[in-house]
PDB file of N, CA and C in Angstrom:
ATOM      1  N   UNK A   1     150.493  69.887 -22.630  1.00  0.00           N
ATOM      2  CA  UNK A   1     149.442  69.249 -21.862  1.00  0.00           C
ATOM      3  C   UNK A   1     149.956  69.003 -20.438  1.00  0.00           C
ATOM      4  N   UNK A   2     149.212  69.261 -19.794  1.00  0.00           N
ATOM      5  CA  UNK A   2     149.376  68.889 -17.933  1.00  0.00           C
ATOM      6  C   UNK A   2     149.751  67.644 -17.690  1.00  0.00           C
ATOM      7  N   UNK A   3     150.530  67.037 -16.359  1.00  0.00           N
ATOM      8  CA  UNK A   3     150.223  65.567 -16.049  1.00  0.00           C
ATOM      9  C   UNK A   3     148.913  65.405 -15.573  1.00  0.00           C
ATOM     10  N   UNK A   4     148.445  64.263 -15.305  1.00  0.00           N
ATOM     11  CA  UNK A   4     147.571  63.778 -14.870  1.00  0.00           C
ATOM     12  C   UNK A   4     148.132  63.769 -13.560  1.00  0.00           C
ATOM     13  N   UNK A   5     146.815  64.121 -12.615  1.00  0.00           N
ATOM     14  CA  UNK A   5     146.475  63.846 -11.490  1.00  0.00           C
ATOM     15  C   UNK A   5     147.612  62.858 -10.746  1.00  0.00           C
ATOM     16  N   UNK A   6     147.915  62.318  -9.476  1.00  0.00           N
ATOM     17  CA  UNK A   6     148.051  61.627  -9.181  1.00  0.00           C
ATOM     18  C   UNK A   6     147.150  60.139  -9.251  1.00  0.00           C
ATOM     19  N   UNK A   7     146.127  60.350  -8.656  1.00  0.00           N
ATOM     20  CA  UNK A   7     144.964  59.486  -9.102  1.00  0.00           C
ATOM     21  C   UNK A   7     144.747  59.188 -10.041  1.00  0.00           C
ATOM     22  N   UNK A   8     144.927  59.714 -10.907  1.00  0.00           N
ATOM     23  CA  UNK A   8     144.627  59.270 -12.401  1.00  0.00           C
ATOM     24  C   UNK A   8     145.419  58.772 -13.232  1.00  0.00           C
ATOM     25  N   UNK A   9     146.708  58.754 -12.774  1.00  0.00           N
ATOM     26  CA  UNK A   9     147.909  58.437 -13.426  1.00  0.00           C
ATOM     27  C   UNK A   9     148.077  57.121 -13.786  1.00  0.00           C
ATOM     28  N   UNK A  10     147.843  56.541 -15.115  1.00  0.00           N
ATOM     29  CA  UNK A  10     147.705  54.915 -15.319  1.00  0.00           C
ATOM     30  C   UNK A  10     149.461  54.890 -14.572  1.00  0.00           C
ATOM     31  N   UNK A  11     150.456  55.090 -14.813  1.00  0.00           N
ATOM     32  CA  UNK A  11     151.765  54.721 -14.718  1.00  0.00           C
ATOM     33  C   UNK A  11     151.987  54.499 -13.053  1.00  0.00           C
ATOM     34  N   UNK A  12     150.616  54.803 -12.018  1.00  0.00           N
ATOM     35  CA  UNK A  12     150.828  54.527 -10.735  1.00  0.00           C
ATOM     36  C   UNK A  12     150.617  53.048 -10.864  1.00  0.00           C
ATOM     37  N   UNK A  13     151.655  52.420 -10.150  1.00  0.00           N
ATOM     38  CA  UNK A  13     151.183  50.783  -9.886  1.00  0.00           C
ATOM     39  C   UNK A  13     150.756  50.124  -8.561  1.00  0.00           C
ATOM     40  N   UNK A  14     151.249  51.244  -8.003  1.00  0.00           N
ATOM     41  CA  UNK A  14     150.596  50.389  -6.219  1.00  0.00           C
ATOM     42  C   UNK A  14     149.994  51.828  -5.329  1.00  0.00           C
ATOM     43  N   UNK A  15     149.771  51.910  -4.589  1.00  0.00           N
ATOM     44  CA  UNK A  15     149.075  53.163  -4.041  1.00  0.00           C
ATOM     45  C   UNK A  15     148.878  52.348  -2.414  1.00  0.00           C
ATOM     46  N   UNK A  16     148.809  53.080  -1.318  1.00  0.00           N
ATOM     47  CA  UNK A  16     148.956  52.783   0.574  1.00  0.00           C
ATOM     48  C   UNK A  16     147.587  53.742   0.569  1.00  0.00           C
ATOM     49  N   UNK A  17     146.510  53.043   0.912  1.00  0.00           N
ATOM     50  CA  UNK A  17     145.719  54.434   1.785  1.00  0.00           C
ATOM     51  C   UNK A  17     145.361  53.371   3.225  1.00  0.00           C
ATOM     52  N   UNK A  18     145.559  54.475   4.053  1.00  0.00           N
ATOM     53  CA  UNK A  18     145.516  53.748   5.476  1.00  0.00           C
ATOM     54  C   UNK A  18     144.588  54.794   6.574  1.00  0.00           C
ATOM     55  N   UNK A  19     143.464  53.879   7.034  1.00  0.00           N
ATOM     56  CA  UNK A  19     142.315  54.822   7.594  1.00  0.00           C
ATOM     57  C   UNK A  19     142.813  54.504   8.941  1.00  0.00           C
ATOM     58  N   UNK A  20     142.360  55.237   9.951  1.00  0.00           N
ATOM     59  CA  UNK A  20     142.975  55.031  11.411  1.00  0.00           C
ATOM     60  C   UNK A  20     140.885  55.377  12.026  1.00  0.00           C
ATOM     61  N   UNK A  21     140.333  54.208  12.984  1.00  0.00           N
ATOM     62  CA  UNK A  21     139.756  54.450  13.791  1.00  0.00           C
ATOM     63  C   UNK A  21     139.756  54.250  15.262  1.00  0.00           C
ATOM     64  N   UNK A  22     138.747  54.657  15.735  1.00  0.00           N
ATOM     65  CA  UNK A  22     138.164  54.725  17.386  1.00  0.00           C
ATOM     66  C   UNK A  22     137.196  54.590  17.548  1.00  0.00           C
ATOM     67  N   UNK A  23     136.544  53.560  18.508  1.00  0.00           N
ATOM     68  CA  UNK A  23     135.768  53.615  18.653  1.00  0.00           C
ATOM     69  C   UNK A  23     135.173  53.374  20.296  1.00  0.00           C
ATOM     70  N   UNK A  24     134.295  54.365  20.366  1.00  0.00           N
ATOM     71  CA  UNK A  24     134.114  54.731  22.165  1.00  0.00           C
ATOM     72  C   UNK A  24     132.429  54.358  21.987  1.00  0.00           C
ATOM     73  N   UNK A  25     132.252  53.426  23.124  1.00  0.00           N
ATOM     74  CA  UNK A  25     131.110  52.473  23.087  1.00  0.00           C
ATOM     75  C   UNK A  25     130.274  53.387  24.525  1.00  0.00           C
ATOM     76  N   UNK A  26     129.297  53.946  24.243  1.00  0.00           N
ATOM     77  CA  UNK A  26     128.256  54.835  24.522  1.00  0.00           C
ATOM     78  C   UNK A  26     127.358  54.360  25.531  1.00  0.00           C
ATOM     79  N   UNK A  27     126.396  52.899  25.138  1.00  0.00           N
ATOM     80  CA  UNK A  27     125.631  52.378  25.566  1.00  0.00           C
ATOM     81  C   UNK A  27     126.192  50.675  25.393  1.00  0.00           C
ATOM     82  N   UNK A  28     125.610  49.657  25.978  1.00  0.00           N
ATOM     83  CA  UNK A  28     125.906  48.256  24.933  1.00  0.00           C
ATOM     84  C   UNK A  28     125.695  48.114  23.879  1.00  0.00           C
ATOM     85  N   UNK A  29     124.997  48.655  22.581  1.00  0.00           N
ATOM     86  CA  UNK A  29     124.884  48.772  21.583  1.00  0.00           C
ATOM     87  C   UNK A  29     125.088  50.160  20.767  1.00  0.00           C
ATOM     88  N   UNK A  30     124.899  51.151  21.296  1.00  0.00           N
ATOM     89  CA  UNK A  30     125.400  52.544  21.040  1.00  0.00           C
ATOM     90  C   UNK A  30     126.493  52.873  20.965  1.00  0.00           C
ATOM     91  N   UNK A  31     127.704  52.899  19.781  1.00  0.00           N
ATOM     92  CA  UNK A  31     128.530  53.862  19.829  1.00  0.00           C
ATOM     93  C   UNK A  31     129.112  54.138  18.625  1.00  0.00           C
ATOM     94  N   UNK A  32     130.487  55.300  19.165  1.00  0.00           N
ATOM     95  CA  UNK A  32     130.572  56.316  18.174  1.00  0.00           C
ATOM     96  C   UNK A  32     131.877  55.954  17.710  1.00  0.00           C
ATOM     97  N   UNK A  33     131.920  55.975  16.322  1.00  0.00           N
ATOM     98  CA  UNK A  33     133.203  55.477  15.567  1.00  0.00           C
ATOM     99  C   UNK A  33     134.070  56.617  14.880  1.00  0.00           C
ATOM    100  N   UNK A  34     135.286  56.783  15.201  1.00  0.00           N
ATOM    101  CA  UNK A  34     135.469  58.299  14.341  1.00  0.00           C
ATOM    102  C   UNK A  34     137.157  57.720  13.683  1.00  0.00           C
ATOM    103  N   UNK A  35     137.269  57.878  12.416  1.00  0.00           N
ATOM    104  CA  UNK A  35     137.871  57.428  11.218  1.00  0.00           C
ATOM    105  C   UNK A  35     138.635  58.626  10.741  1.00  0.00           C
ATOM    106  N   UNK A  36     139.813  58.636  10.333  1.00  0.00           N
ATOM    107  CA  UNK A  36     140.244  59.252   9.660  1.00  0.00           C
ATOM    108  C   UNK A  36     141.898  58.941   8.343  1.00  0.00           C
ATOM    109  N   UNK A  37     142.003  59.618   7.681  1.00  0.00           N
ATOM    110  CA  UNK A  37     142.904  58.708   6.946  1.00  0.00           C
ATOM    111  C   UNK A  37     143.927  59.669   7.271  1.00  0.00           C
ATOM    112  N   UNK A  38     144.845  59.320   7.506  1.00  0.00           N
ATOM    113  CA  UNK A  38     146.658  59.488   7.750  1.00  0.00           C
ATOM    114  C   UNK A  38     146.069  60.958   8.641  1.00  0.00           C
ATOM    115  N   UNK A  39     145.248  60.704  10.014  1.00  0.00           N
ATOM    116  CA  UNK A  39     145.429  61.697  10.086  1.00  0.00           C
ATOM    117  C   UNK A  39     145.025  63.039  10.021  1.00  0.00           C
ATOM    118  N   UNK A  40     144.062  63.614   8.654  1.00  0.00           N
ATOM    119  CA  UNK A  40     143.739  64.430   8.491  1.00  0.00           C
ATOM    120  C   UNK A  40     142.172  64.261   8.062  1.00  0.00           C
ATOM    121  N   UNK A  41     141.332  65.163   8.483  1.00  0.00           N
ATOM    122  CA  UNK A  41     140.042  65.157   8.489  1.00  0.00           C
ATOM    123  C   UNK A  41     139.283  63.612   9.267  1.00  0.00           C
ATOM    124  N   UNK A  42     138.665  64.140   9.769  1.00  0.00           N
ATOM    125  CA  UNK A  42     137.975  62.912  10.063  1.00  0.00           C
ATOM    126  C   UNK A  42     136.393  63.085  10.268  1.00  0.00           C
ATOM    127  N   UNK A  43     135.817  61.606  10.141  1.00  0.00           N
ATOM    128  CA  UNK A  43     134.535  61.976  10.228  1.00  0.00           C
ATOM    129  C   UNK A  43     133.903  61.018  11.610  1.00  0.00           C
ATOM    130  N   UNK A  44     133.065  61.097  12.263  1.00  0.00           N
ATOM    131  CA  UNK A  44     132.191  60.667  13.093  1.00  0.00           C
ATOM    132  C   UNK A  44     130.881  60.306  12.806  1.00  0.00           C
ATOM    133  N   UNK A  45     130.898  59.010  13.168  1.00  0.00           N
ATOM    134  CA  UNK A  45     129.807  57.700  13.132  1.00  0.00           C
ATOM    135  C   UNK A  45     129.074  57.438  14.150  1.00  0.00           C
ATOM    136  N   UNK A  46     128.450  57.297  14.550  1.00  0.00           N
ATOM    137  CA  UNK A  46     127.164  56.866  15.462  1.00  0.00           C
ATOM    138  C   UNK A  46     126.394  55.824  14.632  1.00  0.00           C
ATOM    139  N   UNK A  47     125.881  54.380  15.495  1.00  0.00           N
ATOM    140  CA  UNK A  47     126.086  52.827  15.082  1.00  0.00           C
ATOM    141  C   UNK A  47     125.076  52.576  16.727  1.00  0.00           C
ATOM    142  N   UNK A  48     123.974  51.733  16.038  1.00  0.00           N
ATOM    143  CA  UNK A  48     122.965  51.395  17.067  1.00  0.00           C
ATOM    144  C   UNK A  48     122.500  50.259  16.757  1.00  0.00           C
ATOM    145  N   UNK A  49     122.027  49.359  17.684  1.00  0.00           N
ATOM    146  CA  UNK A  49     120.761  48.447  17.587  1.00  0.00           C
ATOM    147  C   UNK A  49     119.518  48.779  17.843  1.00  0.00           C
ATOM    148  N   UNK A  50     118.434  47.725  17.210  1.00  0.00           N
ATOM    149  CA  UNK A  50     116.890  48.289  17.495  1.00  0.00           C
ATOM    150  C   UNK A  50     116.462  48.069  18.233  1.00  0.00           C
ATOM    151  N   UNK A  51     115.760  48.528  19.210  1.00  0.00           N
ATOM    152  CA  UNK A  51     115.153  47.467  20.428  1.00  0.00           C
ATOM    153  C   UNK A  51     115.024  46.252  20.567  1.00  0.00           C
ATOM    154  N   UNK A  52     114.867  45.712  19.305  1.00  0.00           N
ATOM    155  CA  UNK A  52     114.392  44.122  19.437  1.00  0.00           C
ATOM    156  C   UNK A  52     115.775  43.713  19.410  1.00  0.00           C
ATOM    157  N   UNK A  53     116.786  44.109  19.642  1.00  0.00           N
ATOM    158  CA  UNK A  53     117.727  43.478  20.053  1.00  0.00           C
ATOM    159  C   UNK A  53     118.611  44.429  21.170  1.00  0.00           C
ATOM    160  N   UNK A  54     117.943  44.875  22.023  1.00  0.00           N
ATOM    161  CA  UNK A  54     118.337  45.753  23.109  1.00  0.00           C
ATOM    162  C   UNK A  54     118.931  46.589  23.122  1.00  0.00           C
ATOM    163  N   UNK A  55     119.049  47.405  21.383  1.00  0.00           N
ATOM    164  CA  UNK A  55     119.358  48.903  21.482  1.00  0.00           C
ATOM    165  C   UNK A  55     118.441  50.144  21.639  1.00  0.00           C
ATOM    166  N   UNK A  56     119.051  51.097  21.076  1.00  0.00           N
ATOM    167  CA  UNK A  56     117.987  52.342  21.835  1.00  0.00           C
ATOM    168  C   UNK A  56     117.152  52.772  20.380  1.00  0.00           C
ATOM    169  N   UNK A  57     118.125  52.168  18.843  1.00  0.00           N
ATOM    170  CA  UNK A  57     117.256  52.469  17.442  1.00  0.00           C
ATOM    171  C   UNK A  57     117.861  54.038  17.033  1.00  0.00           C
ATOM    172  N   UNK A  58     118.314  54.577  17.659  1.00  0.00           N
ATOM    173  CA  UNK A  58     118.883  56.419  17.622  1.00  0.00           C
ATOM    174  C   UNK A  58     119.877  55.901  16.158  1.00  0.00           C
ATOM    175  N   UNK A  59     120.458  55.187  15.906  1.00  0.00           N
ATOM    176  CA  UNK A  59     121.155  55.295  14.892  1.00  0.00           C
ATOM    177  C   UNK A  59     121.056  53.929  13.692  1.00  0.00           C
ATOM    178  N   UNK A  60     122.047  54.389  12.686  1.00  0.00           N
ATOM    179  CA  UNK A  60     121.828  53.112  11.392  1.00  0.00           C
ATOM    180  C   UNK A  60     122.296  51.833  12.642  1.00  0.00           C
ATOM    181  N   UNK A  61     121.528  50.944  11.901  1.00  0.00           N
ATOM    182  CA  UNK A  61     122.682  49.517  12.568  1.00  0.00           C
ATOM    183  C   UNK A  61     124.146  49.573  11.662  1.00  0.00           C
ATOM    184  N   UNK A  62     124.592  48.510  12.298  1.00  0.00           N
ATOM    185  CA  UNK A  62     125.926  48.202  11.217  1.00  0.00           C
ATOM    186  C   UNK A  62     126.212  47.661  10.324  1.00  0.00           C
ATOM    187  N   UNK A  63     125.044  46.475  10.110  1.00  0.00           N
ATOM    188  CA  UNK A  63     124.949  46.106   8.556  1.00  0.00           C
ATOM    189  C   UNK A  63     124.410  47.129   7.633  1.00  0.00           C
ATOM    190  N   UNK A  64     123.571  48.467   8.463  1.00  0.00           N
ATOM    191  CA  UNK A  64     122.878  49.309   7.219  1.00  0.00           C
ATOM    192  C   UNK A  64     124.116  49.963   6.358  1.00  0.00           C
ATOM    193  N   UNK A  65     125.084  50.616   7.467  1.00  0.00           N
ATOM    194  CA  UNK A  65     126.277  51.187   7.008  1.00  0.00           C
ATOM    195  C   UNK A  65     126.861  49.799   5.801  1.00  0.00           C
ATOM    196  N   UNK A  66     127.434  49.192   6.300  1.00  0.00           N
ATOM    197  CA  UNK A  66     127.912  48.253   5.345  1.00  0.00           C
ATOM    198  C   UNK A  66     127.038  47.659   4.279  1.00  0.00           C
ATOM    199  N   UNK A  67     125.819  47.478   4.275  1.00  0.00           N
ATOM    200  CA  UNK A  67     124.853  47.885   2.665  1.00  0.00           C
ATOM    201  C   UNK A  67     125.197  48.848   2.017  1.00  0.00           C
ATOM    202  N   UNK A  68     125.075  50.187   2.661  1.00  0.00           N
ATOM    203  CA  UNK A  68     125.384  51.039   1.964  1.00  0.00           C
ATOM    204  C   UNK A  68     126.452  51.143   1.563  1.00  0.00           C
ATOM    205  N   UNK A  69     127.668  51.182   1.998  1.00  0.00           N
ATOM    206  CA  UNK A  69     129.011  51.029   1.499  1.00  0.00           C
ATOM    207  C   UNK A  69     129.419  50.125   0.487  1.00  0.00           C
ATOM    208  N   UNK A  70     128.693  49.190   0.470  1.00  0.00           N
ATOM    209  CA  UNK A  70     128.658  47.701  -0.941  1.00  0.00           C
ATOM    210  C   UNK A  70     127.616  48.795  -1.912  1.00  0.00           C
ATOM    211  N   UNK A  71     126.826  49.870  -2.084  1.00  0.00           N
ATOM    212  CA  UNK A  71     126.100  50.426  -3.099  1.00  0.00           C
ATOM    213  C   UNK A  71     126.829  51.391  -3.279  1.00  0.00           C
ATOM    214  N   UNK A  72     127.966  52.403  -2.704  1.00  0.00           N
ATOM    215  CA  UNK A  72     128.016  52.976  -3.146  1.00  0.00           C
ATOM    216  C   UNK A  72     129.695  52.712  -4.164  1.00  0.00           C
TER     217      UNK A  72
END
């Protein structure tokens, strides 16, 4: 039989994951967040307010992201 995964390995007891961001502010409420972990791959975020609070609405707010992140 194979080992298990790293990930999967009950006998792991501690595990480091460490995300690195940036974030470059666009408008006063507009900007773009870009994340990546140790380094490799990364992804890019765009983060707005709605007008009624003097953004432009072009993107999620930042509590939507963080709802979603508590569902998934």
């Amino acid at each position: 039989m194979s080992a298990a995964p790293e990930g999967l390995n009950p006998k792991v007891e501690t595990r480091e994951i460490v995300f690195d961001a940036s974030v470059d502010l666009v408008t006063p409420f507009l900007k773009l967040a870009t994340v990546s972990r140790g380094g490799a791959g990364h992804m890019t975020f765009a983060s707005d307010e709605g007008p009624s609070l003097g953004g432009l609405g072009s993107a999620p707010t930042p509590l939507m992201y963080f709802s979603a992140a508590l569902a998934f």
